[in-house]
C-alpha atoms as a PDB file:
ATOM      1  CA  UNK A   1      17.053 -52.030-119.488  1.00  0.00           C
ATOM      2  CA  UNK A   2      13.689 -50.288-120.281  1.00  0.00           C
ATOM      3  CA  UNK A   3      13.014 -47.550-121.392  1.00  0.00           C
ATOM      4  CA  UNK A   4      13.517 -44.517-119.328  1.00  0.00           C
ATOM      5  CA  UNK A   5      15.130 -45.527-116.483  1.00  0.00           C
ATOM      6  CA  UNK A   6      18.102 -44.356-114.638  1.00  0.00           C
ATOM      7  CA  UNK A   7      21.397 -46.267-114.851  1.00  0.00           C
ATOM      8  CA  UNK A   8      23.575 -46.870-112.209  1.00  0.00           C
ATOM      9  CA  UNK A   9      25.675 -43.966-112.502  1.00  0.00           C
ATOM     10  CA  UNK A  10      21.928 -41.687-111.670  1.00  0.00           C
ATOM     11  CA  UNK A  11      21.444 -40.593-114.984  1.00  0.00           C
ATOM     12  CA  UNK A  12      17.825 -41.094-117.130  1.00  0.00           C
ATOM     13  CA  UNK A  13      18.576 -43.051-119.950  1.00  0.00           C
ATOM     14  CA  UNK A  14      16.899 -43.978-122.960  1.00  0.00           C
ATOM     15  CA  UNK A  15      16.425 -45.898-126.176  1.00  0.00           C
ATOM     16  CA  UNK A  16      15.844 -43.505-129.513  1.00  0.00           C
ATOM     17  CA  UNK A  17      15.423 -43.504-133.338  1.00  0.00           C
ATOM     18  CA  UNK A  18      18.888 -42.102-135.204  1.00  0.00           C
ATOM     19  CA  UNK A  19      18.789 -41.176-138.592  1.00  0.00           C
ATOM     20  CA  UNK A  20      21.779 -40.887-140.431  1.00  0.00           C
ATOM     21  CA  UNK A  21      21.749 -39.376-144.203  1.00  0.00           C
ATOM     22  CA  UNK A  22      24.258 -37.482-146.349  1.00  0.00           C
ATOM     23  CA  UNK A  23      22.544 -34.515-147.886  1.00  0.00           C
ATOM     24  CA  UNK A  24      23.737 -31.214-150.099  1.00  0.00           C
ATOM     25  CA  UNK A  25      22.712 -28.000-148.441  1.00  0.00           C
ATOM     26  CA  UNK A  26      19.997 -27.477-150.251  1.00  0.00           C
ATOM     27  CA  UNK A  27      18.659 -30.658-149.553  1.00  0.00           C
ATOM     28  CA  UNK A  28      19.165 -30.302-145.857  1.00  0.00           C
ATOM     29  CA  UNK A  29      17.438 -26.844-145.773  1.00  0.00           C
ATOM     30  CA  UNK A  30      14.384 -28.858-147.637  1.00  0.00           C
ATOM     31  CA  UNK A  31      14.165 -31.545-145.260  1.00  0.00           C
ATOM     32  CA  UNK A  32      14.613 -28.910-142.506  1.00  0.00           C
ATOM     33  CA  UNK A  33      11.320 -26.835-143.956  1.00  0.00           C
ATOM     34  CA  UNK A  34       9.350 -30.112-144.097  1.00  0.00           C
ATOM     35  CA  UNK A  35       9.916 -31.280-140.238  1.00  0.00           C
ATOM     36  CA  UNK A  36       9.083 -27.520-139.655  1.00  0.00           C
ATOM     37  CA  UNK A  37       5.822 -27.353-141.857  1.00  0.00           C
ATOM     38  CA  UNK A  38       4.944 -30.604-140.421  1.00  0.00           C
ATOM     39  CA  UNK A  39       5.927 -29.239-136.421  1.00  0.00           C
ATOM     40  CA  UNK A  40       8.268 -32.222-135.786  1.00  0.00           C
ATOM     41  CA  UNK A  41      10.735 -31.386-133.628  1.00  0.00           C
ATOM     42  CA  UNK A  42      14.429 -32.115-133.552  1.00  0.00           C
ATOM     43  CA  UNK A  43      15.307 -33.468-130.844  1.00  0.00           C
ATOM     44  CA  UNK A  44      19.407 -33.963-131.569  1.00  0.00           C
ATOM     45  CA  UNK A  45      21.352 -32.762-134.653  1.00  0.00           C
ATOM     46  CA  UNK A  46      25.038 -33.641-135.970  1.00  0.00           C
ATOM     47  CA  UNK A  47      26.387 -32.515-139.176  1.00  0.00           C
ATOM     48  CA  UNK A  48      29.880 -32.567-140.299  1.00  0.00           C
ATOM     49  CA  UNK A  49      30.586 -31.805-144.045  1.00  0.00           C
ATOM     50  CA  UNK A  50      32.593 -34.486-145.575  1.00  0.00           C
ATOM     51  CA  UNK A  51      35.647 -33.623-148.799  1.00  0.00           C
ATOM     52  CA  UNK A  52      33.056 -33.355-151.429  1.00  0.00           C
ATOM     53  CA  UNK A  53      30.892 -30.602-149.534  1.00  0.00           C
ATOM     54  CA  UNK A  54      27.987 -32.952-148.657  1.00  0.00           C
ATOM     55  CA  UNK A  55      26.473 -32.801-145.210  1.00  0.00           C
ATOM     56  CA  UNK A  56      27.109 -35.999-142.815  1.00  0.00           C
ATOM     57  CA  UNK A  57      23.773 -35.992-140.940  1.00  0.00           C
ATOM     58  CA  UNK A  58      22.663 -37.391-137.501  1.00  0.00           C
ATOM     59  CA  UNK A  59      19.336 -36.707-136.525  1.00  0.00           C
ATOM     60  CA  UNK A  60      17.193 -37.722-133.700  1.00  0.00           C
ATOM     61  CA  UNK A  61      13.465 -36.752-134.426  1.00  0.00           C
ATOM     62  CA  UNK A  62      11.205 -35.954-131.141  1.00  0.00           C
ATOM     63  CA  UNK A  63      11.184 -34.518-127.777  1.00  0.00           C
ATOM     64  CA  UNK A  64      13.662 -35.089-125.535  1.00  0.00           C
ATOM     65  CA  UNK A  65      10.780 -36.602-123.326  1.00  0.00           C
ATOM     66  CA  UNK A  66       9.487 -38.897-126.139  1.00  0.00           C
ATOM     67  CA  UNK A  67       9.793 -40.167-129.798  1.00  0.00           C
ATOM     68  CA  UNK A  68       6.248 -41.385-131.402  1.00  0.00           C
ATOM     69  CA  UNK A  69       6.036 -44.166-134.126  1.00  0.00           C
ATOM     70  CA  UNK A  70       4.018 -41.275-136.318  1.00  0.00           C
ATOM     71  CA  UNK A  71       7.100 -38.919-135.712  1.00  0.00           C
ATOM     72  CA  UNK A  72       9.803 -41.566-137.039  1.00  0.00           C
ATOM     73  CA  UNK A  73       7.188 -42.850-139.705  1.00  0.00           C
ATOM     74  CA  UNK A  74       6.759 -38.707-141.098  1.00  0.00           C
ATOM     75  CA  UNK A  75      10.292 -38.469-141.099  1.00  0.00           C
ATOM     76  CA  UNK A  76      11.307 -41.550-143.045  1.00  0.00           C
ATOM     77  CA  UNK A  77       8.120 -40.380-145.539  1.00  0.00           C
ATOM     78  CA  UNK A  78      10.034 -36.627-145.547  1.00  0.00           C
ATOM     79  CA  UNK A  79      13.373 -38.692-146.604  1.00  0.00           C
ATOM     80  CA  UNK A  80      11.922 -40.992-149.044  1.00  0.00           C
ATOM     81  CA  UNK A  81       9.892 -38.038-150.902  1.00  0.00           C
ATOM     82  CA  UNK A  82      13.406 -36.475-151.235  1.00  0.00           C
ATOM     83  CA  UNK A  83      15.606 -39.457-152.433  1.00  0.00           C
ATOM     84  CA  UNK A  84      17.754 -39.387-149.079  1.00  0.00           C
ATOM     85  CA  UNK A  85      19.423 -42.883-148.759  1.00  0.00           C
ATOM     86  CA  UNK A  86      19.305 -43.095-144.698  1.00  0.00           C
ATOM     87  CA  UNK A  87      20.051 -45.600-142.138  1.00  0.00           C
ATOM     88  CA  UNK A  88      18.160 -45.616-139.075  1.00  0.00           C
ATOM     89  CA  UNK A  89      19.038 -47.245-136.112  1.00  0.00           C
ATOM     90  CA  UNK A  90      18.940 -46.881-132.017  1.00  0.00           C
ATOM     91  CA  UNK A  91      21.052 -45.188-129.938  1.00  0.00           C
ATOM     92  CA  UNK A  92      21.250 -44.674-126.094  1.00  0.00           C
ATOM     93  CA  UNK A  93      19.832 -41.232-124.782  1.00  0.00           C
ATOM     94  CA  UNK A  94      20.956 -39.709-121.382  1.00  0.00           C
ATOM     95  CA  UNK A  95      18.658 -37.085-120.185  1.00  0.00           C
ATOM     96  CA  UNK A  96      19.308 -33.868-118.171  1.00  0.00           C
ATOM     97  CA  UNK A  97      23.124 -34.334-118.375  1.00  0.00           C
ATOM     98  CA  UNK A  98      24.389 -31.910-115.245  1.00  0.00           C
ATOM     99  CA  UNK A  99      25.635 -28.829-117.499  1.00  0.00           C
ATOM    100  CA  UNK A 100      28.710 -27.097-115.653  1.00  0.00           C
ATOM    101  CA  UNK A 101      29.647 -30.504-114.158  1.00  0.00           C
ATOM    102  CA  UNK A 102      33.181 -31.592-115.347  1.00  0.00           C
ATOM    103  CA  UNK A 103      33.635 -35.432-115.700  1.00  0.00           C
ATOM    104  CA  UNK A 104      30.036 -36.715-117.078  1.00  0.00           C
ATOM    105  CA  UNK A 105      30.946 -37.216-120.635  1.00  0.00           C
ATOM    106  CA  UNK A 106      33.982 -38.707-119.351  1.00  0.00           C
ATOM    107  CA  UNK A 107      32.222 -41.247-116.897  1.00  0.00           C
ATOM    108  CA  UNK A 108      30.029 -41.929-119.622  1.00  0.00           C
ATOM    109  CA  UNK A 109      32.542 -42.650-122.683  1.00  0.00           C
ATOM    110  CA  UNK A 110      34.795 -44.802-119.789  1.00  0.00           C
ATOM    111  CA  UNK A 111      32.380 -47.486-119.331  1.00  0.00           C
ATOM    112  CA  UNK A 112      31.582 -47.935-122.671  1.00  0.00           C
ATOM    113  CA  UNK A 113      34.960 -47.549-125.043  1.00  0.00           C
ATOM    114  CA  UNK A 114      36.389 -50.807-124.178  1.00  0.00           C
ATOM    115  CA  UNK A 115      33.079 -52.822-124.138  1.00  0.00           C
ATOM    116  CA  UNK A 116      31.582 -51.594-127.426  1.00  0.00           C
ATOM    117  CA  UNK A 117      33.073 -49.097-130.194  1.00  0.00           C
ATOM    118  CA  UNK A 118      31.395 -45.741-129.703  1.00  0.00           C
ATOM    119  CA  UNK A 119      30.476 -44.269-133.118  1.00  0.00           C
ATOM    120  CA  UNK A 120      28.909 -40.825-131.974  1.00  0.00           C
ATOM    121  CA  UNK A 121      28.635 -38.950-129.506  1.00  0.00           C
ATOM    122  CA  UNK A 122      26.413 -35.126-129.208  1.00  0.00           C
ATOM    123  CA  UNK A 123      24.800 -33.349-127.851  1.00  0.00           C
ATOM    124  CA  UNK A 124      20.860 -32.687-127.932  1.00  0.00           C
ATOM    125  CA  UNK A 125      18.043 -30.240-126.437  1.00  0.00           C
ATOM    126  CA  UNK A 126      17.566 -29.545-122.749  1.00  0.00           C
ATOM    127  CA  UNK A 127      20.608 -31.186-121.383  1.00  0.00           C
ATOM    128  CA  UNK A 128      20.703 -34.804-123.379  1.00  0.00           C
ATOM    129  CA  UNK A 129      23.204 -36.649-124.765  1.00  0.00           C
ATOM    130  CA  UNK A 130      23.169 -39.120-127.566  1.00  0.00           C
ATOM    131  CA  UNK A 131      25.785 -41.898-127.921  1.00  0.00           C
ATOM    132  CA  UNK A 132      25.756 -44.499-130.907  1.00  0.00           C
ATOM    133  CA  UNK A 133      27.552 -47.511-130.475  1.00  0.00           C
ATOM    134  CA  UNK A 134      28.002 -50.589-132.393  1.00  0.00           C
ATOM    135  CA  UNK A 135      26.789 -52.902-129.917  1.00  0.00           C
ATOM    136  CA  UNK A 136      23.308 -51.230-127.597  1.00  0.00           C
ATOM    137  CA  UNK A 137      22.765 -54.812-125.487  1.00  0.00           C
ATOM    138  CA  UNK A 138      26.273 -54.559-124.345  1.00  0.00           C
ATOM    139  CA  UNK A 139      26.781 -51.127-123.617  1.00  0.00           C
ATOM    140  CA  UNK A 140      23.047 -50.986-121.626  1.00  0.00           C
ATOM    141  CA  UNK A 141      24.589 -54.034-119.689  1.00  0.00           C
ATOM    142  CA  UNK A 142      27.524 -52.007-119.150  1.00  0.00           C
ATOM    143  CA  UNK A 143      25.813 -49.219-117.724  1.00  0.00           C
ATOM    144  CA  UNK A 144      23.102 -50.815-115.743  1.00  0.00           C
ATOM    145  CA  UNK A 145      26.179 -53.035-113.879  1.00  0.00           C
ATOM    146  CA  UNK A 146      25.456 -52.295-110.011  1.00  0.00           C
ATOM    147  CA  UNK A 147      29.266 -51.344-109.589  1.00  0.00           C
ATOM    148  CA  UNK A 148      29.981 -49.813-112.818  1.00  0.00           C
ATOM    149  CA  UNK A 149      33.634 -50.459-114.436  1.00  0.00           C
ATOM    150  CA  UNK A 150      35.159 -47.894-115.964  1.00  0.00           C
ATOM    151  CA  UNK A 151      37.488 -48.727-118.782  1.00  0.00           C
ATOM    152  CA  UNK A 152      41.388 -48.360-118.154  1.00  0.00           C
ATOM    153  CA  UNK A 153      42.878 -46.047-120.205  1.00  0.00           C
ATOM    154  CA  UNK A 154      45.986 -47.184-119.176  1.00  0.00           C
ATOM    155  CA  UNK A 155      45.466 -50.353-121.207  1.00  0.00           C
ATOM    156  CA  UNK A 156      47.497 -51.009-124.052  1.00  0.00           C
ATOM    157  CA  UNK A 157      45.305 -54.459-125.040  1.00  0.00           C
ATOM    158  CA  UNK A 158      42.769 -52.431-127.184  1.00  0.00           C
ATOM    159  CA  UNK A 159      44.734 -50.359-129.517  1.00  0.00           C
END
C-alpha cells in the first residue's frame, strides 16, 4: 500500500516513524522542551510508567498530515544528546478516525489480531490513530483485502 491512501474499510491510512524510549520525568520534560524550542510537533504520545517509576514512551514526531526526514533526523539528534536508548520503527496511521462513531477501533483491531500481534494501539492529534504491530506487510495486506476479514473472536485456535 502507499502511502496515504484509503483502505478498504474508507479510512486514510498511513506509514509513520515510532519512537519508543524509557525516560525519568525529568528527562521526558527535557526532551519535551527541546521538540518545543526546536517547533517539532508531536504528532502521537503514549506513556505508561513502568514498577521502577520510569516513563514507557511512544512517540510519533510530525503532523498528522506529514512526517519529514529533518523532523525524525532532529529528534533522534534530541535523543542521542540526552543518552535515551530508543527504538524506532513504523507503524500504521489511520487518519480522521470518525469520533462519536462506536465500532471503528473495533473494525480496526478485528482484522488485524489474528493476522499479526498488535503491540500498541493510541490515539493521536485531530482524529488519528496509531497501531504498532509486529508484522506492517501483513497487516497492510490485511487491510487493503477488497472484502476485508474480520478475525473471529469466537476462535479458540489462537490463544
Amino acid at each position: 500500500m502507499k502511502s496515504h491512501e484509503k483502505c478498504s474499510s474508507g479510512l486514510d491510512i498511513d506509514i509513520r516513524e515510532q519512537f519508543t524510549f524509557f525516560a525519568s520525568d525529568k528527562t521526558l520534560a527535557r526532551l519535551l522542551e527541546k521538540l518545543a524550542d526546536r517547533s517539532i510537533n508531536i504528532a502521537a504520545i503514549m506513556l505508561s510508567k513502568d514498577k521502577s517509576g520510569k516513563n514507557f514512551v511512544r512517540l510519533v514526531p510530525g503532523d498528522t498530515d506529514s512526517q519529514t526526514k529533518e523532523t525524525l533526523h532532529s529528534l533522534r539528534e534530541i535523543l542521542e544528546g540526552l543518552h535515551i536508548h530508543f527504538k524506532q520503527e513504523a507503524v500504521i496511521a489511520f487518519a480522521n478516525i470518525p469520533a462519536g462513531v462506536p465500532g471503528t477501533i473495533n473494525e480496526i483491531f478485528g482484522i488485524l489480531w489474528c493476522r499479526t500481534e498488535v503491540k500498541a494501539l493510541y490515539n493521536g492529534e485531530n482524529d488519528s490513530l496509531y497501531i504498532s504491530v509486529s508484522n506492517i506487510r501483513k497487516a497492510l495486506e490485511a487491510l487493503s483485502e477488497k472484502h476485508i476479514r474480520r478475525c473471529s473472536s469466537e476462535c479458540t485456535c489462537c490463544e
